[in-house]
PDB file of N, CA and C in Angstrom:
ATOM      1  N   UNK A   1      80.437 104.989  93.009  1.00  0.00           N
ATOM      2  CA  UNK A   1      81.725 105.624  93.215  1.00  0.00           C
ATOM      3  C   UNK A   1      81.717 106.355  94.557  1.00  0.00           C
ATOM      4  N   UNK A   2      82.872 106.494  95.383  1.00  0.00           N
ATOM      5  CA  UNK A   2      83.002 106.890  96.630  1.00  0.00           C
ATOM      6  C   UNK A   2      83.625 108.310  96.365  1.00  0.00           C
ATOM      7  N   UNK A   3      83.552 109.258  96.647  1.00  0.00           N
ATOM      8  CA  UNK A   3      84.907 110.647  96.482  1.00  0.00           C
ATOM      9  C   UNK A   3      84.985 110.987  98.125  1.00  0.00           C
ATOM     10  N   UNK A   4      85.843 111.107  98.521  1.00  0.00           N
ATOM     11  CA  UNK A   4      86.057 111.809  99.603  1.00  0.00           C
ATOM     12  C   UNK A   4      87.288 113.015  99.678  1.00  0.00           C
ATOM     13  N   UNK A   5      87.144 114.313  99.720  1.00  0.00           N
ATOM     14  CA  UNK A   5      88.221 115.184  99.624  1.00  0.00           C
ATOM     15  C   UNK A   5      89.356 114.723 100.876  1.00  0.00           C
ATOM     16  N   UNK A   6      90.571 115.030 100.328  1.00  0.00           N
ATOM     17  CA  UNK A   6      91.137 114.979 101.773  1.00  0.00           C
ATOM     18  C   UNK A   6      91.281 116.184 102.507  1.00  0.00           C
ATOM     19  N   UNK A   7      90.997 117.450 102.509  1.00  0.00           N
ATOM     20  CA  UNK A   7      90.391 118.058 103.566  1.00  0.00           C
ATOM     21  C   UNK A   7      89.046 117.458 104.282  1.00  0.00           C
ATOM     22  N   UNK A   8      88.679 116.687 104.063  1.00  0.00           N
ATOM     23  CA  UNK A   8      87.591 116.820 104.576  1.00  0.00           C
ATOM     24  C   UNK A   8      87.845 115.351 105.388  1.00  0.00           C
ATOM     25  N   UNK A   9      88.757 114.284 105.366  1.00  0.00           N
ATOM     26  CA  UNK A   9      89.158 113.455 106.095  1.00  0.00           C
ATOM     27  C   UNK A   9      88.847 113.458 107.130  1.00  0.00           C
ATOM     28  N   UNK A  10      88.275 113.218 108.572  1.00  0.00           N
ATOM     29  CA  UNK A  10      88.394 113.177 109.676  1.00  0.00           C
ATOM     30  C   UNK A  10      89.626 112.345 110.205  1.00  0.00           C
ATOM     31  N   UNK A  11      90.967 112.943 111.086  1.00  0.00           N
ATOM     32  CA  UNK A  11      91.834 112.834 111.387  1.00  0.00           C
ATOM     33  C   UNK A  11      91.962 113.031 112.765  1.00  0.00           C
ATOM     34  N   UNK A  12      92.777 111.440 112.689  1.00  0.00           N
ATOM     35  CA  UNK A  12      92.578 111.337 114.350  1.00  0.00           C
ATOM     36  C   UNK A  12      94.196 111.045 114.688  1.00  0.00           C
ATOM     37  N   UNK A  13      94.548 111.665 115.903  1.00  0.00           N
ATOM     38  CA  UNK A  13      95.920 111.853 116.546  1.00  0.00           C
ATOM     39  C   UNK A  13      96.288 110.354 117.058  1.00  0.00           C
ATOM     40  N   UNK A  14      97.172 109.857 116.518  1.00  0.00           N
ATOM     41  CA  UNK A  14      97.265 107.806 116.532  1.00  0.00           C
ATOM     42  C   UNK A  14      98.653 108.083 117.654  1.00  0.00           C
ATOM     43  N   UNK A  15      99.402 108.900 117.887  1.00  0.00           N
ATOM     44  CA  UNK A  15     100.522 108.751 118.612  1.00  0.00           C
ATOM     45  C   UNK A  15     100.840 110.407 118.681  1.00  0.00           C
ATOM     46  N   UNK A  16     101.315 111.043 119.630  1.00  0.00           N
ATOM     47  CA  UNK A  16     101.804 112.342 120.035  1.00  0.00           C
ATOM     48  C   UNK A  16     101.982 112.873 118.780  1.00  0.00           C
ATOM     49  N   UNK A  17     101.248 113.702 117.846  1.00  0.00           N
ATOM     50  CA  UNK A  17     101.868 114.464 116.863  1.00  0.00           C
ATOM     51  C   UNK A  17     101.908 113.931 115.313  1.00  0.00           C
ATOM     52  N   UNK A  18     100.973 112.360 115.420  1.00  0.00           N
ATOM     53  CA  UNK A  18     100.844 111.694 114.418  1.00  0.00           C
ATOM     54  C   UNK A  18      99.110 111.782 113.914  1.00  0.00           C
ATOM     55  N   UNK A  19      98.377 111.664 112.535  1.00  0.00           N
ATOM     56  CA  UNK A  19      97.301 111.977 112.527  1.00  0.00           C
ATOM     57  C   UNK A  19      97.168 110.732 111.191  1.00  0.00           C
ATOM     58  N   UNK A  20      96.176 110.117 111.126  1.00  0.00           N
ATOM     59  CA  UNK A  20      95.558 109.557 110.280  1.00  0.00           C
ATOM     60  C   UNK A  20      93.869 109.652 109.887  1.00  0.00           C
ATOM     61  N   UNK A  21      94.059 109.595 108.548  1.00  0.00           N
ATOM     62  CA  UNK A  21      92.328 109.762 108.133  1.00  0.00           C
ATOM     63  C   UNK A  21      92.135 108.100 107.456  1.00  0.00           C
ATOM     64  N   UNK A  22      90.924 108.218 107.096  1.00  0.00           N
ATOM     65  CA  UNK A  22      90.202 107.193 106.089  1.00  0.00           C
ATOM     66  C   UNK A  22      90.170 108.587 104.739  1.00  0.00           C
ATOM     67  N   UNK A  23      90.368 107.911 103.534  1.00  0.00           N
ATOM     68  CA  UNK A  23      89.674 108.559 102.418  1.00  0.00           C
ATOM     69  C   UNK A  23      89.083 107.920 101.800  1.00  0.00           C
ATOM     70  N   UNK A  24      89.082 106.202 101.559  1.00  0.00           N
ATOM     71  CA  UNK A  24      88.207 105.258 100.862  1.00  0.00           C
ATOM     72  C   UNK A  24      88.951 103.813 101.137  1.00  0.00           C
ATOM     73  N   UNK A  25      87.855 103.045 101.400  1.00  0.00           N
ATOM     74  CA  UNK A  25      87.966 101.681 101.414  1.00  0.00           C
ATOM     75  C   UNK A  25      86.810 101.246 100.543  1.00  0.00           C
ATOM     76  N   UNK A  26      87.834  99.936  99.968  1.00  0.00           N
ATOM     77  CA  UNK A  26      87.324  98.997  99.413  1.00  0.00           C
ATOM     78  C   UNK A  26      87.176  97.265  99.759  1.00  0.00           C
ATOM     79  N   UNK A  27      87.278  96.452  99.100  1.00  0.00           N
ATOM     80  CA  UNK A  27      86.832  95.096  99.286  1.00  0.00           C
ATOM     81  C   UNK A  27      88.751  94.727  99.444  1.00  0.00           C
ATOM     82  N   UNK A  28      89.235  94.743  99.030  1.00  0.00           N
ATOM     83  CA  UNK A  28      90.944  94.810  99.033  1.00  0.00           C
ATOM     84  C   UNK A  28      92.158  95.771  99.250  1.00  0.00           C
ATOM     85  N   UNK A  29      91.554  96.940  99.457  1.00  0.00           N
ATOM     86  CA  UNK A  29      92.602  97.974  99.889  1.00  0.00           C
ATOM     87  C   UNK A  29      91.738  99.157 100.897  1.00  0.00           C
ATOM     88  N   UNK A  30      92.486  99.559 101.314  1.00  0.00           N
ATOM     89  CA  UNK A  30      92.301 101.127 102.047  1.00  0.00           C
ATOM     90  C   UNK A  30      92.939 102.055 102.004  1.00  0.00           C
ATOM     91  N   UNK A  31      92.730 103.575 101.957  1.00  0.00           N
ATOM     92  CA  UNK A  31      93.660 104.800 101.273  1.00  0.00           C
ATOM     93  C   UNK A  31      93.456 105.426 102.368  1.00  0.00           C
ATOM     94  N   UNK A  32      94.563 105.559 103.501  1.00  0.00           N
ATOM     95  CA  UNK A  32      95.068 106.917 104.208  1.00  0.00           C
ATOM     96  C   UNK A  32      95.883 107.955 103.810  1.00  0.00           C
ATOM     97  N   UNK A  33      95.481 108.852 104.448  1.00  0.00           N
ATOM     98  CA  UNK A  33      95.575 110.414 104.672  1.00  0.00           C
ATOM     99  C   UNK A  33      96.574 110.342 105.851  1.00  0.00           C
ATOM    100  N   UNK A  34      97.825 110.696 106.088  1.00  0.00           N
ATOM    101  CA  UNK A  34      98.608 110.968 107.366  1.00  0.00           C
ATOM    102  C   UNK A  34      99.175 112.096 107.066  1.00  0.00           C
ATOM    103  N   UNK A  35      99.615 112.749 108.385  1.00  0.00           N
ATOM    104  CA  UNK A  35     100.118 114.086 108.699  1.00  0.00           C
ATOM    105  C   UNK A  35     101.130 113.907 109.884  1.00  0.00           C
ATOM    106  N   UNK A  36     102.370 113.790 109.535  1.00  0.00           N
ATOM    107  CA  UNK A  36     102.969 113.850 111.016  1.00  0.00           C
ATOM    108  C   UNK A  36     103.839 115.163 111.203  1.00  0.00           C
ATOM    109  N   UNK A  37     103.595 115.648 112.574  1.00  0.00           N
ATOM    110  CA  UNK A  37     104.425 117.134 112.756  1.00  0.00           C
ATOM    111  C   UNK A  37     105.919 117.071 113.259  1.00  0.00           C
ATOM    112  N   UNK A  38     106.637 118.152 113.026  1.00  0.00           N
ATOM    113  CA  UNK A  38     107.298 118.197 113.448  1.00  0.00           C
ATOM    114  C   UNK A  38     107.910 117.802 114.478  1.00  0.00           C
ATOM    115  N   UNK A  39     109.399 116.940 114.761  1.00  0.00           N
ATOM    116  CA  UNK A  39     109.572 116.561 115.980  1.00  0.00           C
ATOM    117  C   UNK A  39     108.259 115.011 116.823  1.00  0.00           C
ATOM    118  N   UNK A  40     107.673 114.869 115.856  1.00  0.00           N
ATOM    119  CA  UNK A  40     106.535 113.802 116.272  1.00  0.00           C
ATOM    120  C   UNK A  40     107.534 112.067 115.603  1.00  0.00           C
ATOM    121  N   UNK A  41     107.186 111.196 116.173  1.00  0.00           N
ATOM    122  CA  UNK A  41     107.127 109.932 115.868  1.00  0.00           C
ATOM    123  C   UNK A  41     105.859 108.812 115.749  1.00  0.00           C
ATOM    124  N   UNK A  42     106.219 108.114 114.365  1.00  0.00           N
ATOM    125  CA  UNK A  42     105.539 106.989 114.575  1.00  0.00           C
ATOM    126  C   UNK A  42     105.653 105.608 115.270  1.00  0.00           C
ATOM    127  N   UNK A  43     105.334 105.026 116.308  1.00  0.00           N
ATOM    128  CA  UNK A  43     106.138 104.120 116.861  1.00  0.00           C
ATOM    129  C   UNK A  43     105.945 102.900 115.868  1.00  0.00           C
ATOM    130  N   UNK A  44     107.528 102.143 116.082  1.00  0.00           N
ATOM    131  CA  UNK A  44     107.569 101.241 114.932  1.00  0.00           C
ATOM    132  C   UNK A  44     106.488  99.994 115.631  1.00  0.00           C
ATOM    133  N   UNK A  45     106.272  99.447 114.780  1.00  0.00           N
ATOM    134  CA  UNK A  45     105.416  98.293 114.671  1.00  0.00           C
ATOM    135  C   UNK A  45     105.152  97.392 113.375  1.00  0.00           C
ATOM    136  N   UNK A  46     104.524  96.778 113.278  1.00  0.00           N
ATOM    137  CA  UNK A  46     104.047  95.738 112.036  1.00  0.00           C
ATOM    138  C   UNK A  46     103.031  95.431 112.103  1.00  0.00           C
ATOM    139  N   UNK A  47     102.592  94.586 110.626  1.00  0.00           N
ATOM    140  CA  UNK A  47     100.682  94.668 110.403  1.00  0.00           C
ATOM    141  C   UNK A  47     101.267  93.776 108.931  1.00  0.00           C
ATOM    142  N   UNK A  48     100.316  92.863 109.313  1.00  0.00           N
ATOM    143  CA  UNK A  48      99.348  91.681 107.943  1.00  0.00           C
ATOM    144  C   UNK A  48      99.724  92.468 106.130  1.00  0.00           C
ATOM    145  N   UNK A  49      99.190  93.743 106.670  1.00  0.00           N
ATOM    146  CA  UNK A  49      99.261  94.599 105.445  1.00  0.00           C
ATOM    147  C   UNK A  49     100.187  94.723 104.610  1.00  0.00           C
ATOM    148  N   UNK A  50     100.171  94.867 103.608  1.00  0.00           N
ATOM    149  CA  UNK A  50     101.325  95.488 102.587  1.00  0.00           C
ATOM    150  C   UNK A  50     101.087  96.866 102.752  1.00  0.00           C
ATOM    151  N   UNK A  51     101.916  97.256 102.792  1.00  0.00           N
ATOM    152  CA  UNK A  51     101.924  99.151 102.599  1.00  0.00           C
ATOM    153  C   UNK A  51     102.428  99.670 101.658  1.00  0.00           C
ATOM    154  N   UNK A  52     101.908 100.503 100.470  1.00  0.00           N
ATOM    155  CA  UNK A  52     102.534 101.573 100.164  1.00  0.00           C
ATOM    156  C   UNK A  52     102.140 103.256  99.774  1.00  0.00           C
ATOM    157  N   UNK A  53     102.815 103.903  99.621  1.00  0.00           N
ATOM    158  CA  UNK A  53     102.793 105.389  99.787  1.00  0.00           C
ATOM    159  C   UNK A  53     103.180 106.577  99.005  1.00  0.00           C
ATOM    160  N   UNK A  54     102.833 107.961  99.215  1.00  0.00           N
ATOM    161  CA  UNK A  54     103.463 108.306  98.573  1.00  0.00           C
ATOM    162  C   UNK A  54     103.380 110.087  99.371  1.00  0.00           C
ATOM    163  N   UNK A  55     104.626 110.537  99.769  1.00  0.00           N
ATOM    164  CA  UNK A  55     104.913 111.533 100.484  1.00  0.00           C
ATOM    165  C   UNK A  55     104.128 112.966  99.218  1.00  0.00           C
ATOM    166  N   UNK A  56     103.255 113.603  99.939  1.00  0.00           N
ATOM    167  CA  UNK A  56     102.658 114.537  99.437  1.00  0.00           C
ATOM    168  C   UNK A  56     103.504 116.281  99.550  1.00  0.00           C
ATOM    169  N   UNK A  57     103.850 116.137 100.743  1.00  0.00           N
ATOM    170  CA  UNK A  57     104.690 117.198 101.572  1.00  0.00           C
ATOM    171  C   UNK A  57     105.741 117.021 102.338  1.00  0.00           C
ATOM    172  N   UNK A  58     106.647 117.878 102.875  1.00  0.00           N
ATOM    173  CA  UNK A  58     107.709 117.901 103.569  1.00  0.00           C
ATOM    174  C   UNK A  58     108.188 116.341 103.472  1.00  0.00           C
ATOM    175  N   UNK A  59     109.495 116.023 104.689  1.00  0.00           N
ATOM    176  CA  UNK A  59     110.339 115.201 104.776  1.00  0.00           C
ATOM    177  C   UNK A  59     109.979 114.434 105.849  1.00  0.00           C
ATOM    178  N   UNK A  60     110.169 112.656 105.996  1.00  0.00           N
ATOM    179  CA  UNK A  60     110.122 111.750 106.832  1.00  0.00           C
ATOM    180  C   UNK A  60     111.074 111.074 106.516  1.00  0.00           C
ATOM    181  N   UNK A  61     111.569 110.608 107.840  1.00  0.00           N
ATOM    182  CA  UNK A  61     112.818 109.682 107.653  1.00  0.00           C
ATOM    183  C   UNK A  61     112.004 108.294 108.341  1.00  0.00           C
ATOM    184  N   UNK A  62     111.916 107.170 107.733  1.00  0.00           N
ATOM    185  CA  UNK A  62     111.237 105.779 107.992  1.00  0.00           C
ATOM    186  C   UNK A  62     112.544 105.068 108.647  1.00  0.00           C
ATOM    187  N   UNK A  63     111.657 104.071 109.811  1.00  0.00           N
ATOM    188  CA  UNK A  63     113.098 103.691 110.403  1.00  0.00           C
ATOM    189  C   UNK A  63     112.552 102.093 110.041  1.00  0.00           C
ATOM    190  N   UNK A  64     113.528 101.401 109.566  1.00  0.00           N
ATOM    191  CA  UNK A  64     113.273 100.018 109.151  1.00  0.00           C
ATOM    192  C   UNK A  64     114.369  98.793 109.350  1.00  0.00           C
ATOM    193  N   UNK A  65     114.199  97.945 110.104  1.00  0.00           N
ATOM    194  CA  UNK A  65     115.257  97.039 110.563  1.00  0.00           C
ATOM    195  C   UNK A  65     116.528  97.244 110.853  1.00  0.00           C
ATOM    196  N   UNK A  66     116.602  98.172 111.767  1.00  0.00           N
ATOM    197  CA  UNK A  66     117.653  98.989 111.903  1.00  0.00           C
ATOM    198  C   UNK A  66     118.477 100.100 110.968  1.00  0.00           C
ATOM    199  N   UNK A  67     117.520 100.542 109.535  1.00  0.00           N
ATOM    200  CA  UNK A  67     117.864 101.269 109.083  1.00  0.00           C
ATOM    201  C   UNK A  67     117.506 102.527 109.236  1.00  0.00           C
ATOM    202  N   UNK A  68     117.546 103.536 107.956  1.00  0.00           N
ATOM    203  CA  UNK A  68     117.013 104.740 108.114  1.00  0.00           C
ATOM    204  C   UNK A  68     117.223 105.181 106.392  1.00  0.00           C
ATOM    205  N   UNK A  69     115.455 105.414 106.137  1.00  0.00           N
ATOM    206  CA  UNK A  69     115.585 105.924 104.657  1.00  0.00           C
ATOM    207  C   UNK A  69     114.603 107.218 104.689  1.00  0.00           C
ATOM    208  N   UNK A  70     115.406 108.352 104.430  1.00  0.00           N
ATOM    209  CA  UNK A  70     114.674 109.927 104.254  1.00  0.00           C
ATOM    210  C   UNK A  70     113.321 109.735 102.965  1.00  0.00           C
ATOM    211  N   UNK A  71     112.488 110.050 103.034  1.00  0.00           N
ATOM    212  CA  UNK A  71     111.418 109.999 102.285  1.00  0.00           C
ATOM    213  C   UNK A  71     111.117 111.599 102.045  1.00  0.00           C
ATOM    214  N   UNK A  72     111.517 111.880 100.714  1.00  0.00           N
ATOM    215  CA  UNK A  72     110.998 113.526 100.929  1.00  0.00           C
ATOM    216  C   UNK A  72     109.677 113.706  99.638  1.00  0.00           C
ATOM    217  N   UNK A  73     109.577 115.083  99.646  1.00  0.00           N
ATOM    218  CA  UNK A  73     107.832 115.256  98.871  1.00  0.00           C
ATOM    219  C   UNK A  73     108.494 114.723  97.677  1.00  0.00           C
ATOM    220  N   UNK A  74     107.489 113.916  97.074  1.00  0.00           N
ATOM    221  CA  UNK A  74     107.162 113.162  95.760  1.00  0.00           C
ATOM    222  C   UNK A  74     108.064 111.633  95.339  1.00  0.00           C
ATOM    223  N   UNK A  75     108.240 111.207  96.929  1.00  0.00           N
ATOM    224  CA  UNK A  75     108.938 109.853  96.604  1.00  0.00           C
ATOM    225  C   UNK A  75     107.956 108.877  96.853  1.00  0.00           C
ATOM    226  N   UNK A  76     107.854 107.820  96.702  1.00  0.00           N
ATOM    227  CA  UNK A  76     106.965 106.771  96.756  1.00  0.00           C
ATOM    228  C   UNK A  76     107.407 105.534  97.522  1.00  0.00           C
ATOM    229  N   UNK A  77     107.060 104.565  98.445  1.00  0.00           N
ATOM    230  CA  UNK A  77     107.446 103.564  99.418  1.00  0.00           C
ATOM    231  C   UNK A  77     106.373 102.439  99.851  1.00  0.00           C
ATOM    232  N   UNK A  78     107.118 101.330 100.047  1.00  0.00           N
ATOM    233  CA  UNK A  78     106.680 100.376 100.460  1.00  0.00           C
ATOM    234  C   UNK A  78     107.293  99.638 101.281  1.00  0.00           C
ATOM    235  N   UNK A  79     106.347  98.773 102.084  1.00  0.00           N
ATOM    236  CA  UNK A  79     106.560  98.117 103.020  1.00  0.00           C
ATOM    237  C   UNK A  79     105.554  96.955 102.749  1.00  0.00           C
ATOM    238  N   UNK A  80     106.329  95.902 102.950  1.00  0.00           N
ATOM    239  CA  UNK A  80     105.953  94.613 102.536  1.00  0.00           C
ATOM    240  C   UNK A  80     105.580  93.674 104.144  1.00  0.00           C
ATOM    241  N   UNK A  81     104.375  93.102 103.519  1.00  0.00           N
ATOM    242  CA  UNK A  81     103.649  92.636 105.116  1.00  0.00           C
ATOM    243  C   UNK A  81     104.429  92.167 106.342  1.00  0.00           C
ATOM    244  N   UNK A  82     104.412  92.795 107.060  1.00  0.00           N
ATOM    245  CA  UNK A  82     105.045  92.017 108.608  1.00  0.00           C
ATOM    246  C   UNK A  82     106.627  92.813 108.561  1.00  0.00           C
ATOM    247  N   UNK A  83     106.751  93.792 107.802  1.00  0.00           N
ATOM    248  CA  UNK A  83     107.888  94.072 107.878  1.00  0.00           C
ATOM    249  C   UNK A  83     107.866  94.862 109.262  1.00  0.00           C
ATOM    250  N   UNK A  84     108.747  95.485 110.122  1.00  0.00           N
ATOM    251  CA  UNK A  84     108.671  96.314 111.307  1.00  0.00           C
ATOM    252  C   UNK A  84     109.157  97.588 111.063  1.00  0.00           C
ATOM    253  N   UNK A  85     108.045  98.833 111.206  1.00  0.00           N
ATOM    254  CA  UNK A  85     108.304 100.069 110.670  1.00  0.00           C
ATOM    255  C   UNK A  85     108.293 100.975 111.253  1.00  0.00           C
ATOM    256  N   UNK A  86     108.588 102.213 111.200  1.00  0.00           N
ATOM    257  CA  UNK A  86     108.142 103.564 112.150  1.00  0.00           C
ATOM    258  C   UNK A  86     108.926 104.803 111.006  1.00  0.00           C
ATOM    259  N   UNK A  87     108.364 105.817 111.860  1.00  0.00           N
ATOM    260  CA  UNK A  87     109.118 106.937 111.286  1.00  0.00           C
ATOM    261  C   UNK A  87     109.002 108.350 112.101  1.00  0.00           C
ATOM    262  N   UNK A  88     109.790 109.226 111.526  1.00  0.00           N
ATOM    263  CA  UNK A  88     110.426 109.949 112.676  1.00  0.00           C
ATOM    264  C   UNK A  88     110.084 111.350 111.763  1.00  0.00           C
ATOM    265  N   UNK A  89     109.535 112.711 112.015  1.00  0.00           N
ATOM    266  CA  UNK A  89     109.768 113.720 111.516  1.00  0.00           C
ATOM    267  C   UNK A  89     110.716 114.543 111.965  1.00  0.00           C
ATOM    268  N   UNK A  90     112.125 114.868 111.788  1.00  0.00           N
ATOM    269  CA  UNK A  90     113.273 115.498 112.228  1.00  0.00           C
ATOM    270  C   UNK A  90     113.341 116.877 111.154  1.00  0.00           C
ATOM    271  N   UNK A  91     112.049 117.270 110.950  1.00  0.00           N
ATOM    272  CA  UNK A  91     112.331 118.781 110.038  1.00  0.00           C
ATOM    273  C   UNK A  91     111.099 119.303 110.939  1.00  0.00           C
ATOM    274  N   UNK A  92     111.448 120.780 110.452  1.00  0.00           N
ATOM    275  CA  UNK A  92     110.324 121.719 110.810  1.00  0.00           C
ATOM    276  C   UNK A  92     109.307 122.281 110.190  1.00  0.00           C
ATOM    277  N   UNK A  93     108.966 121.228 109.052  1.00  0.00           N
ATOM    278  CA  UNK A  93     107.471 121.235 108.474  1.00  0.00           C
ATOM    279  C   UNK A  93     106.880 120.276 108.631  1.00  0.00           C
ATOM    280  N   UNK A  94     105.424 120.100 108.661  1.00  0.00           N
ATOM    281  CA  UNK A  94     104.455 118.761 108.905  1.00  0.00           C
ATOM    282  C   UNK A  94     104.839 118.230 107.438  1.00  0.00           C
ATOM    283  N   UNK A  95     104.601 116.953 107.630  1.00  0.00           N
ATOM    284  CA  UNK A  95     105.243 115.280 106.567  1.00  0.00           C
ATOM    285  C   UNK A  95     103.527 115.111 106.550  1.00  0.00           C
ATOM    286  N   UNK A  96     103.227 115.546 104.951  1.00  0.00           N
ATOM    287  CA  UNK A  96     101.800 114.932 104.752  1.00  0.00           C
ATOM    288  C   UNK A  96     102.087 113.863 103.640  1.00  0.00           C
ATOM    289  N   UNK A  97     101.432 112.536 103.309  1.00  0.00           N
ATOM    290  CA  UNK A  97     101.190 111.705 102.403  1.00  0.00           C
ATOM    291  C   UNK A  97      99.832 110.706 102.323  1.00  0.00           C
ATOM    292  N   UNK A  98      99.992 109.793 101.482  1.00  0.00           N
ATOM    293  CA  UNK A  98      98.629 108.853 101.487  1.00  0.00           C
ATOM    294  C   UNK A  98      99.447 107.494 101.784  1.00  0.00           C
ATOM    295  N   UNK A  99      98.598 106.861 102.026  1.00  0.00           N
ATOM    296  CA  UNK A  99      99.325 105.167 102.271  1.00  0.00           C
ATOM    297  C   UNK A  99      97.848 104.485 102.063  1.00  0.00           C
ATOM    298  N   UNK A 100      98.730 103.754 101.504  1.00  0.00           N
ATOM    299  CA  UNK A 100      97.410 102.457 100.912  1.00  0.00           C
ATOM    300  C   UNK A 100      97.537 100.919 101.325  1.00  0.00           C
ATOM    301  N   UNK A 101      97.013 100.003 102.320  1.00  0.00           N
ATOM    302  CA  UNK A 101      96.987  99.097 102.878  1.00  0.00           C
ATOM    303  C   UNK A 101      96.111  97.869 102.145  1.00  0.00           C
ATOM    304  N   UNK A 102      96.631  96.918 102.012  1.00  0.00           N
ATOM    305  CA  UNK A 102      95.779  95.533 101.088  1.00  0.00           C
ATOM    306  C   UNK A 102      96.458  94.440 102.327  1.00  0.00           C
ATOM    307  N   UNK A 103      95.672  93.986 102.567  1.00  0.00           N
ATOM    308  CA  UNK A 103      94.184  94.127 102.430  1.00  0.00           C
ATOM    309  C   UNK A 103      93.278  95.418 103.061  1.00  0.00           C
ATOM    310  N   UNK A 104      92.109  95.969 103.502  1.00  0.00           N
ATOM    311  CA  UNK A 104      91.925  97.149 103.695  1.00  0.00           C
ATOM    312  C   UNK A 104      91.756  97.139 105.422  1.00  0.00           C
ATOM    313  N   UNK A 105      92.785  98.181 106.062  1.00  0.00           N
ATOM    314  CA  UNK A 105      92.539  98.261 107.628  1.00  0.00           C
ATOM    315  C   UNK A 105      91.834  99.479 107.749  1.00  0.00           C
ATOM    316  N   UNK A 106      90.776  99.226 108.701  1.00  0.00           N
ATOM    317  CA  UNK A 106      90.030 100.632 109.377  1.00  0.00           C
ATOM    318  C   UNK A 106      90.896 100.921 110.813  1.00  0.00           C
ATOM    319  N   UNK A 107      91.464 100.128 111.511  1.00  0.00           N
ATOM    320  CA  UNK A 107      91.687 100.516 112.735  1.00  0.00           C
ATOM    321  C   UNK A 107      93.094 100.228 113.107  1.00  0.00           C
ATOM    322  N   UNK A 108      94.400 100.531 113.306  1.00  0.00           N
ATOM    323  CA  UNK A 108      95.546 100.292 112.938  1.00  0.00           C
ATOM    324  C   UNK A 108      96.273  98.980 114.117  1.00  0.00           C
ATOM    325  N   UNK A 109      96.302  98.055 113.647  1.00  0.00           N
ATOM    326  CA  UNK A 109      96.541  96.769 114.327  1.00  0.00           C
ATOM    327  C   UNK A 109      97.551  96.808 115.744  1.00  0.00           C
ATOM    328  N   UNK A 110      98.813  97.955 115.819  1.00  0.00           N
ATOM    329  CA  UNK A 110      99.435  98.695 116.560  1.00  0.00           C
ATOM    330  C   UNK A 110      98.792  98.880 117.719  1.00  0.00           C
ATOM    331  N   UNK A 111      97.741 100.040 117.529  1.00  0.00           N
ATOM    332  CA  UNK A 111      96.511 100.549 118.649  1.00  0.00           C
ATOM    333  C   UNK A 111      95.488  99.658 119.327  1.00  0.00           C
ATOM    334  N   UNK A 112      95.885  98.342 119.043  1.00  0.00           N
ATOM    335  CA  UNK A 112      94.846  97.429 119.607  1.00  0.00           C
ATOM    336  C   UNK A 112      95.257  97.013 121.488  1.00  0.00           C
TER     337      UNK A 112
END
């Protein structure tokens, strides 16, 4: 068995104001830790992966094929492989959640 706290995540700044951890990988999935601050963006992009999530804290608004869906604490989301995604924090608290990727990514396909 693996435990990793998520304080104890090592979190790394992926875009101005955006932060991602590892908390456990496996043979078919991977479990991030993200934190985005205030006024910060994720730039949209796409990935192989299926994504889904689940907002721990504050509010994110996800921007998706020209839409826009508010994600606030204790909603849950997905994104289905190759879809094109981003998201935007437009409040003045940090947007913490987990996201879980299948198959499992260590390094975010975006940043390559």
């Amino acid at each position: 068995m693996d435990h990793v706290k998520a304080a104890d995540a090592a979190l790394e700044e992926v875009a101005d104001g955006v932060y991602l951890g590892d908390l456990s990988t496996g043979d078919r999935a991977s479990m991030k830790y993200w934190r985005v601050e205030p006024g910060a963006t994720l730039p949209s992009h796409e990935h192989e992966h299926e994504q889904i999530g689940y907002v721990l804290q504050g509010t994110l608004t996800a921007i998706v094929d020209g839409g826009e869906v508010v994600l606030e604490e204790g909603d849950a989301y997905r994104f289905p492989s190759n879809e094109r995604h981003g998201a935007e924090n437009r409040s003045d608290e940090p947007a913490v959640g987990l996201g879980v990727l299948s198959p499992p990514r260590t390094v975010p396909d975006w940043r390559e």
